[in-house]
Protein backbone atom coordinates (compact mmCIF):
# COMPACT_ATOMS: atom_id res chain seq x y z
CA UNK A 1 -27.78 1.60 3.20
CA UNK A 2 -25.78 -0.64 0.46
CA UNK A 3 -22.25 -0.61 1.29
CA UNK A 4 -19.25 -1.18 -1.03
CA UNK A 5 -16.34 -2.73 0.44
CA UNK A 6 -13.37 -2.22 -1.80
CA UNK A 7 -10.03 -3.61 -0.63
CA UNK A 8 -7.12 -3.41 -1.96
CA UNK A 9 -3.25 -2.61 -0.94
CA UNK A 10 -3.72 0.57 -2.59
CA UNK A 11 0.22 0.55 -2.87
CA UNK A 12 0.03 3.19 -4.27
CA UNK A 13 -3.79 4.33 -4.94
CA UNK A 14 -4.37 5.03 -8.45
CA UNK A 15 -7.29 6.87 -10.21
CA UNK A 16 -7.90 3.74 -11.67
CA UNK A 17 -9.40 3.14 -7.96
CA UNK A 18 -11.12 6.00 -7.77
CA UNK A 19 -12.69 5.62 -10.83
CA UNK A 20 -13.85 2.05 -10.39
CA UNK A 21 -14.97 2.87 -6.95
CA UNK A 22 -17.42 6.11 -8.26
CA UNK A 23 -18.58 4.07 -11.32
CA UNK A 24 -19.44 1.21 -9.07
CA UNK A 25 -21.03 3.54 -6.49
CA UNK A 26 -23.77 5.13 -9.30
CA UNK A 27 -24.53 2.42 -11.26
CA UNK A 28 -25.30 -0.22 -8.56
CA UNK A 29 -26.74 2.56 -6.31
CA UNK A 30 -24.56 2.41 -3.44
CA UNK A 31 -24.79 4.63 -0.80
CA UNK A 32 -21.38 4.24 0.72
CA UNK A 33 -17.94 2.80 -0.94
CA UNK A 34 -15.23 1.78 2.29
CA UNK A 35 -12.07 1.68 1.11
CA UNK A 36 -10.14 -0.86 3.41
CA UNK A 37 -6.50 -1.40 2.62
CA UNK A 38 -4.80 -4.51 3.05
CA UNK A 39 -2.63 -5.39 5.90
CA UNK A 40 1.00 -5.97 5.86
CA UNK A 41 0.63 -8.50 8.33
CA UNK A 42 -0.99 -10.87 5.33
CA UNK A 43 1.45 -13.64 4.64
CA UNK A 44 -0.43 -13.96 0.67
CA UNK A 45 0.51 -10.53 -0.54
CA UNK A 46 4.00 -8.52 -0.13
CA UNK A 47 3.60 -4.95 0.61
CA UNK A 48 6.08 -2.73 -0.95
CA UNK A 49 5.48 0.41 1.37
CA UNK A 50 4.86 0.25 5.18
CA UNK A 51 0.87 0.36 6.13
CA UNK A 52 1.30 4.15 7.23
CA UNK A 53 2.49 5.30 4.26
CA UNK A 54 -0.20 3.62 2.09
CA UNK A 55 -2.50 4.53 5.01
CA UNK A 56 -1.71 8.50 4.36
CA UNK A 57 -1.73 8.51 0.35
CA UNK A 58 -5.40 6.96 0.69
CA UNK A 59 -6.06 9.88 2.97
CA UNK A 60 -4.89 12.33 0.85
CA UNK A 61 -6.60 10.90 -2.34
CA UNK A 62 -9.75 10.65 -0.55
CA UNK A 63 -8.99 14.06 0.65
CA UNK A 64 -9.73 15.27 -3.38
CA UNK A 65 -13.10 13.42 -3.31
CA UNK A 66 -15.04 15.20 -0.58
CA UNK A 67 -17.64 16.55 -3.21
CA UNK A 68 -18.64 13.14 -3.94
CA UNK A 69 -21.56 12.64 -1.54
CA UNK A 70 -24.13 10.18 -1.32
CA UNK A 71 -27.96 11.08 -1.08
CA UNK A 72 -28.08 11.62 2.48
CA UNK A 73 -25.83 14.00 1.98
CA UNK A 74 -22.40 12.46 3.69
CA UNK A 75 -18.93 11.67 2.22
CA UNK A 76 -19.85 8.78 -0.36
CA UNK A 77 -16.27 7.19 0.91
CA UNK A 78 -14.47 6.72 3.45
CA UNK A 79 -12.14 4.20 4.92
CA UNK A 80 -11.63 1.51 7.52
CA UNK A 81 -8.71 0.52 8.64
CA UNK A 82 -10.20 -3.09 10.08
CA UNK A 83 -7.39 -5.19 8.07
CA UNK A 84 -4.67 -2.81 9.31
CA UNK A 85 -5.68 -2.84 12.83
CA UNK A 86 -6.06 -6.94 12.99
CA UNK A 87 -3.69 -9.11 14.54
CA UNK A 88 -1.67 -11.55 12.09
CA UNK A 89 -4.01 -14.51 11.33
CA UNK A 90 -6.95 -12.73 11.35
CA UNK A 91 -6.77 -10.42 7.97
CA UNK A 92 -8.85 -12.49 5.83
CA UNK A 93 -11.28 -11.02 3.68
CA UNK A 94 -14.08 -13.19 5.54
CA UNK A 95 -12.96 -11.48 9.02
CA UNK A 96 -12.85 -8.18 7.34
CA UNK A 97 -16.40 -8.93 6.14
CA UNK A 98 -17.66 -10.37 9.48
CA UNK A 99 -16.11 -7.28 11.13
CA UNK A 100 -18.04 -4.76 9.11
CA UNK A 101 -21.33 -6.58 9.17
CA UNK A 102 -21.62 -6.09 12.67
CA UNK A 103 -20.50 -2.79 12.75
CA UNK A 104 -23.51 -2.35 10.44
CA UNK A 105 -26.09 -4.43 10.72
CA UNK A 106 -28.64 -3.05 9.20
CA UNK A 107 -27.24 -2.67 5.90
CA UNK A 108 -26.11 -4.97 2.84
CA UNK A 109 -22.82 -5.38 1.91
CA UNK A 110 -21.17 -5.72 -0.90
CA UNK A 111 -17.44 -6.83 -1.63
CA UNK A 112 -15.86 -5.04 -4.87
CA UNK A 113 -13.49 -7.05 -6.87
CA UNK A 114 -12.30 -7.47 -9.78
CA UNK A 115 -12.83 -10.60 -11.96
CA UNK A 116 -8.86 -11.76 -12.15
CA UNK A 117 -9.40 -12.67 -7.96
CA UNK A 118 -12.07 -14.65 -9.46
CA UNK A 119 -9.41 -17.18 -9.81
CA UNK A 120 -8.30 -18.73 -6.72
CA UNK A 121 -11.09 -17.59 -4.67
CA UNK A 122 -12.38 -21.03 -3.50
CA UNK A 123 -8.58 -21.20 -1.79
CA UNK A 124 -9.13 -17.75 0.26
CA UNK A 125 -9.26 -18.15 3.89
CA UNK A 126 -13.00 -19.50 5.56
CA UNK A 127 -13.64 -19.42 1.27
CA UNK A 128 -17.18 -21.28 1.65
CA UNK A 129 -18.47 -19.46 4.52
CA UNK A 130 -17.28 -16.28 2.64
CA UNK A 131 -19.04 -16.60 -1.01
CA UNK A 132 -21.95 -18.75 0.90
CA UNK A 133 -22.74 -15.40 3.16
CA UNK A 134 -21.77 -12.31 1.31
CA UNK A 135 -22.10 -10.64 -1.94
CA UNK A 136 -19.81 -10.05 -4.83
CA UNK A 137 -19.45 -6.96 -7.41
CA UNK A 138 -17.30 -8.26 -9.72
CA UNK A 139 -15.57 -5.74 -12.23
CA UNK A 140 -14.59 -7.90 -15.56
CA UNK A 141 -10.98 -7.38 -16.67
CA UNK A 142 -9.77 -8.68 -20.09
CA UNK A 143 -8.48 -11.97 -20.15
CA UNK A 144 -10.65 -12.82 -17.17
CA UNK A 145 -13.80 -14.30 -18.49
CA UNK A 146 -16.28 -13.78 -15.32
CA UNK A 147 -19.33 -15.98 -16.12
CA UNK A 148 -16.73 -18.77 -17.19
CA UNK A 149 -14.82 -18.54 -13.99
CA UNK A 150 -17.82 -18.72 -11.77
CA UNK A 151 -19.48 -21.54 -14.08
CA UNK A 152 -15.99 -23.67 -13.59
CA UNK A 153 -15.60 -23.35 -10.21
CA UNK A 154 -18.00 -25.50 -8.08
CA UNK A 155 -18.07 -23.15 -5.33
CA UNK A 156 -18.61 -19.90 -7.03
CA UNK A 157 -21.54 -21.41 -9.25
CA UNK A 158 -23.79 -22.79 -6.72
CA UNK A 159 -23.61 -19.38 -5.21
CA UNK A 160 -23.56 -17.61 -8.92
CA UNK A 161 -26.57 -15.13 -7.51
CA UNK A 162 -24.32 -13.60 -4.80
CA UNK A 163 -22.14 -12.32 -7.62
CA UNK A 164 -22.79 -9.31 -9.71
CA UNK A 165 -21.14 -8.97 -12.97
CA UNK A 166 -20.71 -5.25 -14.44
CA UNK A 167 -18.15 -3.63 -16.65
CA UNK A 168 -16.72 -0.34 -16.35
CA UNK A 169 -17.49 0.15 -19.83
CA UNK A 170 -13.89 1.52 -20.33
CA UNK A 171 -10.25 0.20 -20.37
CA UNK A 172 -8.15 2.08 -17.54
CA UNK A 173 -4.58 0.49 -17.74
CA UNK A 174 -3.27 2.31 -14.61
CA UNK A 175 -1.84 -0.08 -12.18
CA UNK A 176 -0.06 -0.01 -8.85
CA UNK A 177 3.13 -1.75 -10.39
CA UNK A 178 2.93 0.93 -13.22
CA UNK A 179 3.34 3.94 -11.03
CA UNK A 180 6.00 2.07 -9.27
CA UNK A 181 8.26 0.88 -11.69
CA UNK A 182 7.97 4.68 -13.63
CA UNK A 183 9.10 6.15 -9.70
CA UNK A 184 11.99 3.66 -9.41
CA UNK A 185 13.43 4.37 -13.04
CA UNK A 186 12.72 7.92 -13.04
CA UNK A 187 10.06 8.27 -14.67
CA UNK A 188 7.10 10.13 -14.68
CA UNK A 189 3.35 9.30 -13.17
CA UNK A 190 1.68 12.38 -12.94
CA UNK A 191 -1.97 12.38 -13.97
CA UNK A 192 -1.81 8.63 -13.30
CA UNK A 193 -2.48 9.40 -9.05
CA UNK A 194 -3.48 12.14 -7.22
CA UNK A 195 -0.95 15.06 -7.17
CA UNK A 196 -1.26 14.93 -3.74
CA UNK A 197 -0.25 11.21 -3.61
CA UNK A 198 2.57 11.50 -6.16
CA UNK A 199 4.35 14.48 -4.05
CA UNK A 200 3.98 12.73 -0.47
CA UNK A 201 5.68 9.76 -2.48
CA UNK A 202 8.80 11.90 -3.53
CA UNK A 203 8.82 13.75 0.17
CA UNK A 204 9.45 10.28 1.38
CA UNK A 205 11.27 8.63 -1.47
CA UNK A 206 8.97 5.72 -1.63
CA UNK A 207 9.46 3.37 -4.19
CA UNK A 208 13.27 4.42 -4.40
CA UNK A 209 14.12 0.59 -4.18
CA UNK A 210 12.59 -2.45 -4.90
CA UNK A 211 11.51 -4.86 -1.86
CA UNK A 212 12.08 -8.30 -2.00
C-alpha cells in the first residue's frame, strides 16, 4: 500500500487537516493517510493542551470520517500514536519514520508536509539520514516558494526526487492558533473544526488560558 504519514500537533485539529489529508489521499493515490500527533515530550514545539486531550479531539474528528474508505475497503485514516508513546529523546520525525517502516514493510511511505517546514529541515534531528531514506509530499503554502527552498538548500536538492510538490489548488486559512485565539477571547469557531471537537473543547475549557 502507499502510506501517508501526516504529523502534526493537531492542537486543535482543524478541517483544514482534514481537507489536506483527503486531497492528498486521491490525488497521489494513497491508500492509507496516519495521522500521528506530535508529542509533548518534544523540546522544539510547545504544546498548548495535554497529549490526551489532543489525542481525543483527533478521535472524535476522525470519528466523522469513517465513510472515507480506501479501495480495499478499510478506514482510509487512522492514527498512531508512535510520537506520543516514545520516550523523551526519541520523538524525531526520523524515529517516527523508522518506527512505521518496520511496522510496515512492505509498503512505501510517504511523509506529508507542508512547504513552510521546508525551511529548517536540514536542522531536524538524524536530518540526512531522514530526507536521504524517505519521501516527501510537500503541500506549497504562500510565501513558501517549494522548488526554491529545495534548490537552496544543499541537502534537500541532491535528494530533490524524494520530494513531491502538489498544491491543494485552494487557499484554506484555518489554523490551529486561529481557533485558539477566537476560544480564548470569546469568540466563535464553529464550522472551522468538527462540532464534535469544538464541544469536547468547551466541556473541558481548553484554551481558557494561554500557556507559556
Amino acid at each position: 500500500m502507499r502510506l501517508g504519514i501526516y504529523g502534526s500537533s493537531f492542537d486543535p485539529i482543524t478541517y483544514s487537516h482534514l481537507f489536506t489529508a483527503a486531497t492528498v489521499a486521491h490525488r497521489r493515490r494513497l491508500d492509507k493517510v496516519i495521522f500521528v500527533p506530535c508529542s509533548s515530550k518534544r523540546h522544539d514545539k510547545k504544546m498548548q493542551t495535554e497529549d490526551v486531550h489532543r489525542l481525543h479531539m483527533l478521535k472524535l474528528a476522525l470519528a466523522t470520517c469513517q465513510h472515507k474508505t480506501n479501495k480495499f475497503g478499510e478506514p482510509l485514516f487512522e492514527i498512531s500514536t508512535v510520537e506520543m508513546d516514545a520516550l523523551p529523546g526519541e520523538t524525531y520525525t526520523y524515529d517516527t519514520m523508522v518506527h512505521l517502516q518496520k511496522k510496515y514493510p512492505e509498503d512505501e511511505l510517504f511523509f506529508i508536509m507542508g512547504s513552510d517546514l521546508l525551511v529548517g529541515l536540514s536542522n531536524w534531528g538524524n536530518a540526512e539520514k531522514l530526507v536521504s531514506r524517505f519521501r516527501f509530499i510537500v503541500m506549497t503554502r504562500e510565501g513558501y516558494p517549494t522548488a526554491d527552498l529545495i534548490a537552496d538548500d544543499p541537502l534537500l536538492r541532491n535528494h530533490d526526487e524524494h520530494f513531491l510538490i502538489m498544491s491543494k489548488g485552494i487557499n484554506m486559512g484555518i489554523s490551529s492558533t486561529y481557533i485558539r485565539d477566537e476560544i480564548r477571547k470569546g469568540g466563535d469557531p464553529s464550522f472551522l473544526l468538527p462540532d464534535a471537537c469544538l464541544a469536547y473543547i468547551y466541556e473541558q475549557g481548553i484554551y481558557r488560558e494561554q500557556r507559556v
